[in-house]
PDB file of N, CA and C in Angstrom:
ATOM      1  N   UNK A   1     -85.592 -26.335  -1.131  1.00  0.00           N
ATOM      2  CA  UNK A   1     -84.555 -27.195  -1.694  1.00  0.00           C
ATOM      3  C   UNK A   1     -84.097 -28.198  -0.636  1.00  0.00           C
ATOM      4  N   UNK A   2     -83.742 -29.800  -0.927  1.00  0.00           N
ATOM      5  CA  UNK A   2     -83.263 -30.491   0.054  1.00  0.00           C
ATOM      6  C   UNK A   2     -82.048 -30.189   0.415  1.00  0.00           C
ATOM      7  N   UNK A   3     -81.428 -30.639   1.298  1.00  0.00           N
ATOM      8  CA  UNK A   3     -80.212 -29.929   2.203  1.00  0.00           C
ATOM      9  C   UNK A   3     -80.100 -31.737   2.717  1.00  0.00           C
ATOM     10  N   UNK A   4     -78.623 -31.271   2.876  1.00  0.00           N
ATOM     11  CA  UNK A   4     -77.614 -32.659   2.925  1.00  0.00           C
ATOM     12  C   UNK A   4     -76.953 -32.091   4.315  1.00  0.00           C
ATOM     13  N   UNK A   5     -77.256 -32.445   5.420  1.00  0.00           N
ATOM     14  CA  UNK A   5     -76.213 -32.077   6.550  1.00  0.00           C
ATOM     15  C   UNK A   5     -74.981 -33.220   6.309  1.00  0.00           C
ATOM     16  N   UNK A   6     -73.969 -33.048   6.733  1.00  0.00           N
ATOM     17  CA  UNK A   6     -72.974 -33.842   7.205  1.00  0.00           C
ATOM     18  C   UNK A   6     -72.162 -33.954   9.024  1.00  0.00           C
ATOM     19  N   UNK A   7     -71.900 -34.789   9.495  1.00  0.00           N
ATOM     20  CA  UNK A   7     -71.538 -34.472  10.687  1.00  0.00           C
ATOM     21  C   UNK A   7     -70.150 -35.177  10.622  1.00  0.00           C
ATOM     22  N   UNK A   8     -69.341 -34.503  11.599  1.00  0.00           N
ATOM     23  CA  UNK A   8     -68.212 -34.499  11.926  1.00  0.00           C
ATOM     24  C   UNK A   8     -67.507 -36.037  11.211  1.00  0.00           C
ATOM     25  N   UNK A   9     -68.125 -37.108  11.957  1.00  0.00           N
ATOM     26  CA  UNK A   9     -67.350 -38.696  11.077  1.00  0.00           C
ATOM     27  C   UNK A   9     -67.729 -38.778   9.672  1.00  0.00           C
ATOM     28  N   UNK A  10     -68.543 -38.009   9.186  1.00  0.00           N
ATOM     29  CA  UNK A  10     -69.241 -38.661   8.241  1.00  0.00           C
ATOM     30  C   UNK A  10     -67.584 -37.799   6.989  1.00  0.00           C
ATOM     31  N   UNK A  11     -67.790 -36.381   7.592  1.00  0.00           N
ATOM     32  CA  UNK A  11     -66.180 -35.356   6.639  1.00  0.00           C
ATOM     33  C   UNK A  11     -65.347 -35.901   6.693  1.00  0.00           C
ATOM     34  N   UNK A  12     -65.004 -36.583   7.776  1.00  0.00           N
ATOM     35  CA  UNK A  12     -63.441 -37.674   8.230  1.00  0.00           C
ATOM     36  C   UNK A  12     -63.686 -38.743   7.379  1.00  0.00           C
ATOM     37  N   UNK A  13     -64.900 -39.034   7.104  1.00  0.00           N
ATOM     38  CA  UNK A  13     -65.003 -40.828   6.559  1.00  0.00           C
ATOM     39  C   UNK A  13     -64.472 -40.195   4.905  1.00  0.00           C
ATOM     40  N   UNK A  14     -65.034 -39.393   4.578  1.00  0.00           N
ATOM     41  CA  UNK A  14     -64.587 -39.181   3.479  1.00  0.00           C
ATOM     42  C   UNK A  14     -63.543 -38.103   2.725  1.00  0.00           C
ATOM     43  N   UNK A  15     -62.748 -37.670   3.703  1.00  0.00           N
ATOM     44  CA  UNK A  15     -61.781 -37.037   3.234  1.00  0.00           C
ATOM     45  C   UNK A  15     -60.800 -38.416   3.290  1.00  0.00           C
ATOM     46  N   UNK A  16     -60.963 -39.696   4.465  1.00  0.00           N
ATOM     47  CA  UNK A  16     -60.195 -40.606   4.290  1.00  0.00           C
ATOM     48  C   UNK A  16     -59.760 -41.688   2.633  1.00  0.00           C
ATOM     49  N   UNK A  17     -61.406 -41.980   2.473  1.00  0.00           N
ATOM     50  CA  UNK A  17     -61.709 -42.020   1.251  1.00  0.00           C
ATOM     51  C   UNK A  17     -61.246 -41.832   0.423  1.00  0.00           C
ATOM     52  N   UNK A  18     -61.379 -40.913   0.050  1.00  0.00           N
ATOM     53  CA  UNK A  18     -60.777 -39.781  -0.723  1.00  0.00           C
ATOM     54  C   UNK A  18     -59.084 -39.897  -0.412  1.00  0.00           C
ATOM     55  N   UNK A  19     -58.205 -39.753   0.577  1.00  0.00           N
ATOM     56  CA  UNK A  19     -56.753 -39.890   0.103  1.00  0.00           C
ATOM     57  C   UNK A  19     -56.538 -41.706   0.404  1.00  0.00           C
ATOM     58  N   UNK A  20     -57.801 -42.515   0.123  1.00  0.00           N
ATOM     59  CA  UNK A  20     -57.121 -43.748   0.268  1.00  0.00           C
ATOM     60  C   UNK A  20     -56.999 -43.719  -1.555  1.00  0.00           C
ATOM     61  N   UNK A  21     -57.865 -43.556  -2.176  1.00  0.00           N
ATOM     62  CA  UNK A  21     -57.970 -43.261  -3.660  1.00  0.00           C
ATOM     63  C   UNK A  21     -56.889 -42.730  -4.232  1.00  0.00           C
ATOM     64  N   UNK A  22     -56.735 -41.788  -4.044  1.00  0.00           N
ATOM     65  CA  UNK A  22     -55.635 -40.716  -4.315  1.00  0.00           C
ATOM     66  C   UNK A  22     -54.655 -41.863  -4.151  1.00  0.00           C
ATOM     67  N   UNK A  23     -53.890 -42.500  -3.213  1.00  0.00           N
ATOM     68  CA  UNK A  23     -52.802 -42.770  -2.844  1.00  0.00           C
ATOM     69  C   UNK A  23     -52.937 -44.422  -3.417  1.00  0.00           C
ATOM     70  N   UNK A  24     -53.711 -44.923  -3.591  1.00  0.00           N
ATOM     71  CA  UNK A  24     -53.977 -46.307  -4.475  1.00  0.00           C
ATOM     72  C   UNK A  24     -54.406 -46.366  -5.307  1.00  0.00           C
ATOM     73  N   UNK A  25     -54.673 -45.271  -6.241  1.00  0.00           N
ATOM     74  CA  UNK A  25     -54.979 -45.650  -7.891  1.00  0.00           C
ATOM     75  C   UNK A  25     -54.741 -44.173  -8.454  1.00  0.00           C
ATOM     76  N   UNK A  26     -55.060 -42.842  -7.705  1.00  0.00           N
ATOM     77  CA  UNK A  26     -55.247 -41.884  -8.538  1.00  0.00           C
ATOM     78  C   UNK A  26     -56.085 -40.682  -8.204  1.00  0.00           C
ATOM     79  N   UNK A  27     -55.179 -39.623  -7.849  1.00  0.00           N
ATOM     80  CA  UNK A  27     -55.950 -38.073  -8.073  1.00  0.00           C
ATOM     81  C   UNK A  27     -57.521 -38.094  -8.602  1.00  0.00           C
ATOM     82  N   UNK A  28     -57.523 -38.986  -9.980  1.00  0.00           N
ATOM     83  CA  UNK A  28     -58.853 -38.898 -10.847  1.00  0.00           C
ATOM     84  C   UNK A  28     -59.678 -39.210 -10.080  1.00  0.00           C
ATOM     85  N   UNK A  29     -59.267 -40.396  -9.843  1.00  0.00           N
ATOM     86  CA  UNK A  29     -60.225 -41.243  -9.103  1.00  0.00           C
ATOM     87  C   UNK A  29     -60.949 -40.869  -8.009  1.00  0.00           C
ATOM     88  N   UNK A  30     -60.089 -40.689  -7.179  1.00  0.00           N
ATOM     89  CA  UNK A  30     -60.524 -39.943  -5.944  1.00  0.00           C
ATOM     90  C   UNK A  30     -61.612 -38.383  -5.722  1.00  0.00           C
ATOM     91  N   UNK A  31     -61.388 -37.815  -7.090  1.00  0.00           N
ATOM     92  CA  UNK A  31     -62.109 -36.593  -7.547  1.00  0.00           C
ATOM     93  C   UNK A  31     -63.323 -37.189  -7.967  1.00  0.00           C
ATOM     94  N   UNK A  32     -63.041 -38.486  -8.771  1.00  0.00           N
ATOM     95  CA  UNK A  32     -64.607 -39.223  -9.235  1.00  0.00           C
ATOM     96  C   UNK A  32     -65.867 -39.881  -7.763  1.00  0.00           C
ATOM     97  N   UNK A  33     -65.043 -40.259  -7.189  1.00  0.00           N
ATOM     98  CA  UNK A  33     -65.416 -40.562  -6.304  1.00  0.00           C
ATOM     99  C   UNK A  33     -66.364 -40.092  -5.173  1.00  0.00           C
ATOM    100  N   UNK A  34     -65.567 -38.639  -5.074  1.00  0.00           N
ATOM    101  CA  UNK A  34     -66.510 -37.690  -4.514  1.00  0.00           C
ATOM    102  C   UNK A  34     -67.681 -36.805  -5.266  1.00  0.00           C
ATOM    103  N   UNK A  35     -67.567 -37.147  -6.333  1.00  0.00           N
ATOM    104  CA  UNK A  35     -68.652 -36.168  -7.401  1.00  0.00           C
ATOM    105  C   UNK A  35     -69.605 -37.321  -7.148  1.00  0.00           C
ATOM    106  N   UNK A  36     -69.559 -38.466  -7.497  1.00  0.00           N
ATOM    107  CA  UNK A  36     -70.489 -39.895  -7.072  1.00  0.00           C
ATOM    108  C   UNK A  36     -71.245 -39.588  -5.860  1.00  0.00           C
ATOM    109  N   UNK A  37     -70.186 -39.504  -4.979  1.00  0.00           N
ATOM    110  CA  UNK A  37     -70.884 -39.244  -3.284  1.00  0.00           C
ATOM    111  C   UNK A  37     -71.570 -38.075  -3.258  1.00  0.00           C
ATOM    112  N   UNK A  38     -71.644 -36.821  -4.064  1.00  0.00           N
ATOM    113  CA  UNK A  38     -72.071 -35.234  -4.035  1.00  0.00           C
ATOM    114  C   UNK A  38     -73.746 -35.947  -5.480  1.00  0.00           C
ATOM    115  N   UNK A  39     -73.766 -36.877  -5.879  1.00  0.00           N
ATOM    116  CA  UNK A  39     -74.646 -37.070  -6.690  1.00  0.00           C
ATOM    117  C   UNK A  39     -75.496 -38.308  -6.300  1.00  0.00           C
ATOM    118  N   UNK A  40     -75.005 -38.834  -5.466  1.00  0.00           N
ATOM    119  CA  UNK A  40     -76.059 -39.750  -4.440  1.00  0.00           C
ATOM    120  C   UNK A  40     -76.805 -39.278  -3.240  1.00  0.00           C
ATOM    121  N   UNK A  41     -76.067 -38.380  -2.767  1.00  0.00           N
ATOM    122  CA  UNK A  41     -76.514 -37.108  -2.023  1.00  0.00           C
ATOM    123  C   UNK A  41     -77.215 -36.423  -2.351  1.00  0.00           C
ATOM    124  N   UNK A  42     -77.548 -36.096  -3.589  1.00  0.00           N
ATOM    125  CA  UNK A  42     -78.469 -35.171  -3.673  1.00  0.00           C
ATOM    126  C   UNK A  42     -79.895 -35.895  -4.276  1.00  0.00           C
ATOM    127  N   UNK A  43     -79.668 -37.203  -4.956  1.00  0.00           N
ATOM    128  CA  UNK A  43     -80.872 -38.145  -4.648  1.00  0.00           C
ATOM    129  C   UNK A  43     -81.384 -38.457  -3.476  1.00  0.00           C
ATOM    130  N   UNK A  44     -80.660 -38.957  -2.452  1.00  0.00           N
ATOM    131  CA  UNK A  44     -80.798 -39.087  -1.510  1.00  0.00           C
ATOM    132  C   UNK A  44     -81.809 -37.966  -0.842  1.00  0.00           C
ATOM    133  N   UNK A  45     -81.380 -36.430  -0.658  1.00  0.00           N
ATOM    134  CA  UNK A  45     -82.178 -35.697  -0.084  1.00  0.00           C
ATOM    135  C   UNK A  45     -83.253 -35.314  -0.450  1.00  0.00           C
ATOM    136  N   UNK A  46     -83.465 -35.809  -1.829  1.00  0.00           N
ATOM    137  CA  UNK A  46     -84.814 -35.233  -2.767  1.00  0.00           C
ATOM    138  C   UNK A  46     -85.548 -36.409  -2.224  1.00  0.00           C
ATOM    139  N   UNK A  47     -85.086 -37.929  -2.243  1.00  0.00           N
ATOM    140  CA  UNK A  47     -86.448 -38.519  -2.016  1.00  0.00           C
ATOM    141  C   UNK A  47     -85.318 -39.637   0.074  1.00  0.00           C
ATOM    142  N   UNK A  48     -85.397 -39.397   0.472  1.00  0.00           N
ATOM    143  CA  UNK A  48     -84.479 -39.588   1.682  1.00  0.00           C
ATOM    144  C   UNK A  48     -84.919 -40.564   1.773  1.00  0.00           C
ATOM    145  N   UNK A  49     -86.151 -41.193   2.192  1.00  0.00           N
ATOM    146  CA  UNK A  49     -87.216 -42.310   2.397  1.00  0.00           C
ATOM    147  C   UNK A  49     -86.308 -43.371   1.320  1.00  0.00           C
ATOM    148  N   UNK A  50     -85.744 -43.365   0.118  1.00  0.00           N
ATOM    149  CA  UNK A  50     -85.260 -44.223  -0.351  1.00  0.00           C
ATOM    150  C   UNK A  50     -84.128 -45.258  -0.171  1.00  0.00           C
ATOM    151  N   UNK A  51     -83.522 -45.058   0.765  1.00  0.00           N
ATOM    152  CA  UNK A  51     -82.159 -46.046   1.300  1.00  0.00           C
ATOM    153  C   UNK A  51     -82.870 -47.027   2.294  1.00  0.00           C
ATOM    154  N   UNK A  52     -82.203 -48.233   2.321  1.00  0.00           N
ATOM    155  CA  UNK A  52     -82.260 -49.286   2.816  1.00  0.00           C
ATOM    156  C   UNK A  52     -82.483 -48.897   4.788  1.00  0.00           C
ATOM    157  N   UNK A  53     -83.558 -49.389   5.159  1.00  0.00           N
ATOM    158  CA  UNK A  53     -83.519 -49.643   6.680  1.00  0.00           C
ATOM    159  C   UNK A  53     -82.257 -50.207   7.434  1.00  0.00           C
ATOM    160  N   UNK A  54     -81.892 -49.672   8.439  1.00  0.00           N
ATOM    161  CA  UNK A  54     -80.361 -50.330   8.861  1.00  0.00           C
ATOM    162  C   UNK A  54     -81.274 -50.469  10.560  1.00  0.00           C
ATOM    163  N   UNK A  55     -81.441 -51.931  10.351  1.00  0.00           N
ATOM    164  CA  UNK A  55     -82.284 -52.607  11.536  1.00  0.00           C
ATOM    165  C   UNK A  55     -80.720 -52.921  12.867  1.00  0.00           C
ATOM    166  N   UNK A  56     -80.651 -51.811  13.578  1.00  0.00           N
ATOM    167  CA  UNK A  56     -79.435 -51.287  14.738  1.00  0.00           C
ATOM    168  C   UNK A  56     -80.430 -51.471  16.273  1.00  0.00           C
ATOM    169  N   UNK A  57     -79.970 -52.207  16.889  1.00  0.00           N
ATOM    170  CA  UNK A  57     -80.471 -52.276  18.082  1.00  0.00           C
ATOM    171  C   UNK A  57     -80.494 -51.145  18.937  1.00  0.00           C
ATOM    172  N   UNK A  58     -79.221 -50.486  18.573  1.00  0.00           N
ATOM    173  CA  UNK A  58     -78.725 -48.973  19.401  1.00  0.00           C
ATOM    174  C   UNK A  58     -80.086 -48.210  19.142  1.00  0.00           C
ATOM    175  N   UNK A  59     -80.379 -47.407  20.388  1.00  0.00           N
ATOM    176  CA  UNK A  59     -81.668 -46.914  20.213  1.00  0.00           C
ATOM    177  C   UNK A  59     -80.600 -45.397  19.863  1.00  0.00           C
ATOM    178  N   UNK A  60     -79.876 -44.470  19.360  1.00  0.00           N
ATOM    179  CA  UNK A  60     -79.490 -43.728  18.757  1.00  0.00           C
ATOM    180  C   UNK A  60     -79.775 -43.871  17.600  1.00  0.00           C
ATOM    181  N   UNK A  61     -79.540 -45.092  17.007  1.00  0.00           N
ATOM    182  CA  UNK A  61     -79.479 -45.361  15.639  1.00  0.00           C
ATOM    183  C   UNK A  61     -81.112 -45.770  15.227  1.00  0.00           C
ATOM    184  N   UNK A  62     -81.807 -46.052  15.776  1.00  0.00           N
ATOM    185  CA  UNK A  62     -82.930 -46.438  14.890  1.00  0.00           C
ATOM    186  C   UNK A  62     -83.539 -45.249  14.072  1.00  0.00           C
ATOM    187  N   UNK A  63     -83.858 -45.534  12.812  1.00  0.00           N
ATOM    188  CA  UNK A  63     -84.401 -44.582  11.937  1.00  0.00           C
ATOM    189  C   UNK A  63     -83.447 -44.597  11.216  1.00  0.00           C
ATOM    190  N   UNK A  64     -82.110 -44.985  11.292  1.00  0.00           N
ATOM    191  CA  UNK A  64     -81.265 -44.962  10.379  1.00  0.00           C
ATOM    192  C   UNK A  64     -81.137 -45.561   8.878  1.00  0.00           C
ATOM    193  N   UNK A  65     -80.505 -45.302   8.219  1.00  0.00           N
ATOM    194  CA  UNK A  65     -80.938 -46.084   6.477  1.00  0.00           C
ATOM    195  C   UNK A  65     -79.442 -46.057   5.963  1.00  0.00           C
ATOM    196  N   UNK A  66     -79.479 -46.915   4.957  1.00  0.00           N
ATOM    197  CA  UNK A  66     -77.974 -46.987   4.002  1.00  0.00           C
ATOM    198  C   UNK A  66     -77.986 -46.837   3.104  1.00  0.00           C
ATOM    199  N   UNK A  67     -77.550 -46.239   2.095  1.00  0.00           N
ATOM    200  CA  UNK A  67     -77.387 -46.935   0.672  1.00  0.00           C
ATOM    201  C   UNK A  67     -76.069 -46.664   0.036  1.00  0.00           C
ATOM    202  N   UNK A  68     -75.736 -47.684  -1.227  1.00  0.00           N
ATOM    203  CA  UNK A  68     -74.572 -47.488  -1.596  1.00  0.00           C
ATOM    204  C   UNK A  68     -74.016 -46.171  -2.525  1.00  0.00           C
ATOM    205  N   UNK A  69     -72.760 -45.770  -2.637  1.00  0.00           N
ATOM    206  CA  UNK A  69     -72.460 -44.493  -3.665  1.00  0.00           C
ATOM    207  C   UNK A  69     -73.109 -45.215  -4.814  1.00  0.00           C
ATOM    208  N   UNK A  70     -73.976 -44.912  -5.835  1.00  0.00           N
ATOM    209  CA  UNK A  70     -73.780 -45.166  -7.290  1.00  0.00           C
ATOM    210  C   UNK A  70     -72.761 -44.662  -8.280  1.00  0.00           C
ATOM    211  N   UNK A  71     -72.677 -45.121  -9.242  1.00  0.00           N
ATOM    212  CA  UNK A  71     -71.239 -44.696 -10.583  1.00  0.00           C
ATOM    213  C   UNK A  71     -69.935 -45.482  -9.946  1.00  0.00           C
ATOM    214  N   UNK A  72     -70.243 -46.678  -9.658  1.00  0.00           N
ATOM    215  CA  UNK A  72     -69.026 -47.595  -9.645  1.00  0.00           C
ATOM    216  C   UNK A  72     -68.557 -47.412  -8.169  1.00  0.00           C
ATOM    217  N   UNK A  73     -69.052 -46.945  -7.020  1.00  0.00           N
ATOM    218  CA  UNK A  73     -68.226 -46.900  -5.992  1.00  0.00           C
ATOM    219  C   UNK A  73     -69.545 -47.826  -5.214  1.00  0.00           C
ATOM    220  N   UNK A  74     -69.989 -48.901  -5.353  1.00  0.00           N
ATOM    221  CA  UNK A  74     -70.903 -49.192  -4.967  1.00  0.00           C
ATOM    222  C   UNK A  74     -70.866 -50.427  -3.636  1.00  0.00           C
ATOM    223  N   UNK A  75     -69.222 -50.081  -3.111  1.00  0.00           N
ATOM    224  CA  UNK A  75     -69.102 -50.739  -1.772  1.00  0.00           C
ATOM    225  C   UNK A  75     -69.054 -50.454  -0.715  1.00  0.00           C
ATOM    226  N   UNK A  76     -69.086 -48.716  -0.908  1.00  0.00           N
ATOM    227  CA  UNK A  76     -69.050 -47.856   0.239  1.00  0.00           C
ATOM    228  C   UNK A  76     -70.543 -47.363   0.066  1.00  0.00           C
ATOM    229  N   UNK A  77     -70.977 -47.047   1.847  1.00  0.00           N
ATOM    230  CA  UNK A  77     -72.180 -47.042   2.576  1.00  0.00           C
ATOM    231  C   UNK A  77     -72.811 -45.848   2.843  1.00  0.00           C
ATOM    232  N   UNK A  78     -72.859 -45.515   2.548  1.00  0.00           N
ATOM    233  CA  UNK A  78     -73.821 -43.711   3.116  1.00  0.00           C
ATOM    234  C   UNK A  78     -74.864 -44.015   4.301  1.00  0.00           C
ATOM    235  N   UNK A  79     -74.646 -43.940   5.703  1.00  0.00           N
ATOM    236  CA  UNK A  79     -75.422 -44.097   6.826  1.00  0.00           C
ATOM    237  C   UNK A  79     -76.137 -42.423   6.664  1.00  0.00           C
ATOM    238  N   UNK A  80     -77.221 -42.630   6.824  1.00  0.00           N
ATOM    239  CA  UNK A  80     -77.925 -41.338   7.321  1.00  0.00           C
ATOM    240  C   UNK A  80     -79.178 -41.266   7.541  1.00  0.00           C
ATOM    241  N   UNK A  81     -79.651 -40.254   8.266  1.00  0.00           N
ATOM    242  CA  UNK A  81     -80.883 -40.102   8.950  1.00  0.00           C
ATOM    243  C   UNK A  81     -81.874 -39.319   7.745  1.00  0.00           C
ATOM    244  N   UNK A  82     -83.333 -39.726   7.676  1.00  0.00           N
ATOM    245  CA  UNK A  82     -84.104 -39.220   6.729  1.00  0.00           C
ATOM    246  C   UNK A  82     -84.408 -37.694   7.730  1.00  0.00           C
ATOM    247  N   UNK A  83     -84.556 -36.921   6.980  1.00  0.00           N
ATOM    248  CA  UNK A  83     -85.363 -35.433   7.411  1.00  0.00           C
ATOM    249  C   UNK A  83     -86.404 -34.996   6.849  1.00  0.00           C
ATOM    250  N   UNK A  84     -87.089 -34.276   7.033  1.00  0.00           N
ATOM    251  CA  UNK A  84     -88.538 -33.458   6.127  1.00  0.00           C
ATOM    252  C   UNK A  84     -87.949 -32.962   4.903  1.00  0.00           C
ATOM    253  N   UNK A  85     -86.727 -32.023   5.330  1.00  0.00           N
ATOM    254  CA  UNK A  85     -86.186 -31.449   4.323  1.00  0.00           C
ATOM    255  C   UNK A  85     -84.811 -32.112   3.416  1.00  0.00           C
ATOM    256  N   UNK A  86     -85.052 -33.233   3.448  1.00  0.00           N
ATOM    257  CA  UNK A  86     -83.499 -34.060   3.788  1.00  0.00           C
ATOM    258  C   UNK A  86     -83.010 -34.829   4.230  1.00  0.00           C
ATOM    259  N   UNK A  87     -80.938 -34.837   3.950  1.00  0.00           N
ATOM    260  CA  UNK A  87     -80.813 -36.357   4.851  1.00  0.00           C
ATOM    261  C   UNK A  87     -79.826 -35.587   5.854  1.00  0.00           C
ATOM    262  N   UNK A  88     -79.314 -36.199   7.235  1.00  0.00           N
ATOM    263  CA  UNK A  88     -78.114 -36.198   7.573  1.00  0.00           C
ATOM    264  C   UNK A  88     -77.497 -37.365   7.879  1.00  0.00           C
ATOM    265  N   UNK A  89     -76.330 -37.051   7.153  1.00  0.00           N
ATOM    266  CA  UNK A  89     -75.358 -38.194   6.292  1.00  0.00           C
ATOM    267  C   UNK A  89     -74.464 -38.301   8.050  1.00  0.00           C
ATOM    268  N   UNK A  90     -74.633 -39.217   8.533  1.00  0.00           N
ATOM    269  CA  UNK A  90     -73.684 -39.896  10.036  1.00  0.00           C
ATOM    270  C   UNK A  90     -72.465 -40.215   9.278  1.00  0.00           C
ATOM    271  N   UNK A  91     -72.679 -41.362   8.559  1.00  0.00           N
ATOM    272  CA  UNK A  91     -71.035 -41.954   8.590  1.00  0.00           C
ATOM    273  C   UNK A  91     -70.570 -42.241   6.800  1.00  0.00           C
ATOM    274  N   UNK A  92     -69.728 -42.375   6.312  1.00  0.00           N
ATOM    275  CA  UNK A  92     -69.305 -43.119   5.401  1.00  0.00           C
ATOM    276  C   UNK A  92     -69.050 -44.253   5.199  1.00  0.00           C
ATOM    277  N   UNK A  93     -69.206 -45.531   4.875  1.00  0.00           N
ATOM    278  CA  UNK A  93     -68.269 -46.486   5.427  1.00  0.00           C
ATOM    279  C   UNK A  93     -68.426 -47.720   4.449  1.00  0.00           C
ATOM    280  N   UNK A  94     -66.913 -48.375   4.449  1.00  0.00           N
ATOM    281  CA  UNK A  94     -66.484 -49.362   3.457  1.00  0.00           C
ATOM    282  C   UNK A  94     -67.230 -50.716   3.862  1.00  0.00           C
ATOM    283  N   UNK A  95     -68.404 -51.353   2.642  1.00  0.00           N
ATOM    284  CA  UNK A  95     -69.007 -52.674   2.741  1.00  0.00           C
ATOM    285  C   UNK A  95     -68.329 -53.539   3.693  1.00  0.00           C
ATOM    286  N   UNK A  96     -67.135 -53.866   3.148  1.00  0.00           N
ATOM    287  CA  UNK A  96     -66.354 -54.773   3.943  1.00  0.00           C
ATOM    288  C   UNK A  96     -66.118 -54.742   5.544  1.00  0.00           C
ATOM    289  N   UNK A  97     -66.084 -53.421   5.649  1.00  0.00           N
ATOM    290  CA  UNK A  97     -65.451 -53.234   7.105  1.00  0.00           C
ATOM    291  C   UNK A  97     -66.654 -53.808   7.966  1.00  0.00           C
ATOM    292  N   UNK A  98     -65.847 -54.276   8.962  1.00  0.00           N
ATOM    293  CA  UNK A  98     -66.780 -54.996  10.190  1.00  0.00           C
ATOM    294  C   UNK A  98     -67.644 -53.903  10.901  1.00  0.00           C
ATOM    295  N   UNK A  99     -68.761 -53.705  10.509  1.00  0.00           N
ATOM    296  CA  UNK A  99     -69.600 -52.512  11.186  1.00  0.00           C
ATOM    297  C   UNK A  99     -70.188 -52.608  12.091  1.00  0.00           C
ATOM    298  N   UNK A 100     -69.598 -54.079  12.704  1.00  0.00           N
ATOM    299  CA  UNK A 100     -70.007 -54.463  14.491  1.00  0.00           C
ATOM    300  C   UNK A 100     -69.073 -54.574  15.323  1.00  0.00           C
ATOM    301  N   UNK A 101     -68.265 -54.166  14.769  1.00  0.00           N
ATOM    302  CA  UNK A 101     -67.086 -53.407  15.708  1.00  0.00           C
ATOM    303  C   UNK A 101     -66.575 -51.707  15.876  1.00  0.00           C
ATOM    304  N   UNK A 102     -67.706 -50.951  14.543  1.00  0.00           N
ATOM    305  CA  UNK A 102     -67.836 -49.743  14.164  1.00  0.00           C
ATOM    306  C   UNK A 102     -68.735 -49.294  15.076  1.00  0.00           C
ATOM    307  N   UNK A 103     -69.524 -50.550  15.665  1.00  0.00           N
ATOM    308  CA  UNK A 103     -70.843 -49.780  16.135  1.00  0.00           C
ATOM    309  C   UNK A 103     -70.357 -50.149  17.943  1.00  0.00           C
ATOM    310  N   UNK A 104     -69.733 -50.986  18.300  1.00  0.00           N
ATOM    311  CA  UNK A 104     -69.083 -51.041  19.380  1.00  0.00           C
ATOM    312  C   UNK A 104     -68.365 -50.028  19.611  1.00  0.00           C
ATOM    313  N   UNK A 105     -67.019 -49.840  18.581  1.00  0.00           N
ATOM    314  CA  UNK A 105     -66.688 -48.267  19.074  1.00  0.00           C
ATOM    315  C   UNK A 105     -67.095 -46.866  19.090  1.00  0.00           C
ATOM    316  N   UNK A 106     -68.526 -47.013  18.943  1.00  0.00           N
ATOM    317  CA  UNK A 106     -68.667 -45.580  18.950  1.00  0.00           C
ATOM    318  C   UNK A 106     -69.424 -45.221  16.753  1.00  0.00           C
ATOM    319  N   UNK A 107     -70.342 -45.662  16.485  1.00  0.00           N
ATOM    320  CA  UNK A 107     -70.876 -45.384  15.153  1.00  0.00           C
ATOM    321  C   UNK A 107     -70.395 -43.721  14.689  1.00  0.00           C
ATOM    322  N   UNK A 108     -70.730 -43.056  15.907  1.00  0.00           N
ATOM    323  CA  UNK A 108     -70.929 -41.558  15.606  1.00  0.00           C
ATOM    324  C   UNK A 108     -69.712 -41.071  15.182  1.00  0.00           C
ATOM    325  N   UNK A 109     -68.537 -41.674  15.497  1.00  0.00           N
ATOM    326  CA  UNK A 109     -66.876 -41.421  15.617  1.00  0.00           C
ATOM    327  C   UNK A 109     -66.245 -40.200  16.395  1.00  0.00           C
TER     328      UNK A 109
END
């Protein structure tokens, strides 16, 4: 079975998520939100090879890939590494946000 690691920024990125939701539109929402992220995830680990190349100069980061949540949350980023068996999911992170100042401070968080 594929297996979804998560690491430390990636739980923070989205428990943040998650009470920015909660606290700007709605409990629901925020519950929807994460069932989205728990169902892109598990596409994700069945075929991993499928997210976008994230061309990072940082030699940590190469091999890295993106893709967006599907079911309407489709501005936030799923960074993660492909595996044999899987993905591990690095970071969460909002389209908008400047992710060259994410990657200056520290990507890994």
């Amino acid at each position: 079975m594929a297996r979804v690691l998560k690491r430390e920024a990636a739980k923070r990125d989205l428990i943040a998520e998650w009470v920015w939701y909660a606290g700007n539109a709605s409990t629901e929402l925020a519950d929807r939100f994460l069932r989205a992220v728990g169902r892109t995830l598990s596409l994700l680990a069945a075929q991993p090879e499928s997210g976008i190349p994230s061309f990072i100069r940082k030699p940590e980061l190469q091999g890295m890939r993106r893709l967006p949540v599907s079911g309407g949350f489709e501005k936030i980023l799923l960074f993660y590494f492909p595996l044999q068996d899987g993905i591990d999911l690095v970071r969460v992170v909002h389209g908008g946000r400047d992710l060259a100042q994410i990657l200056a401070e520290g990507f890994f968080g």
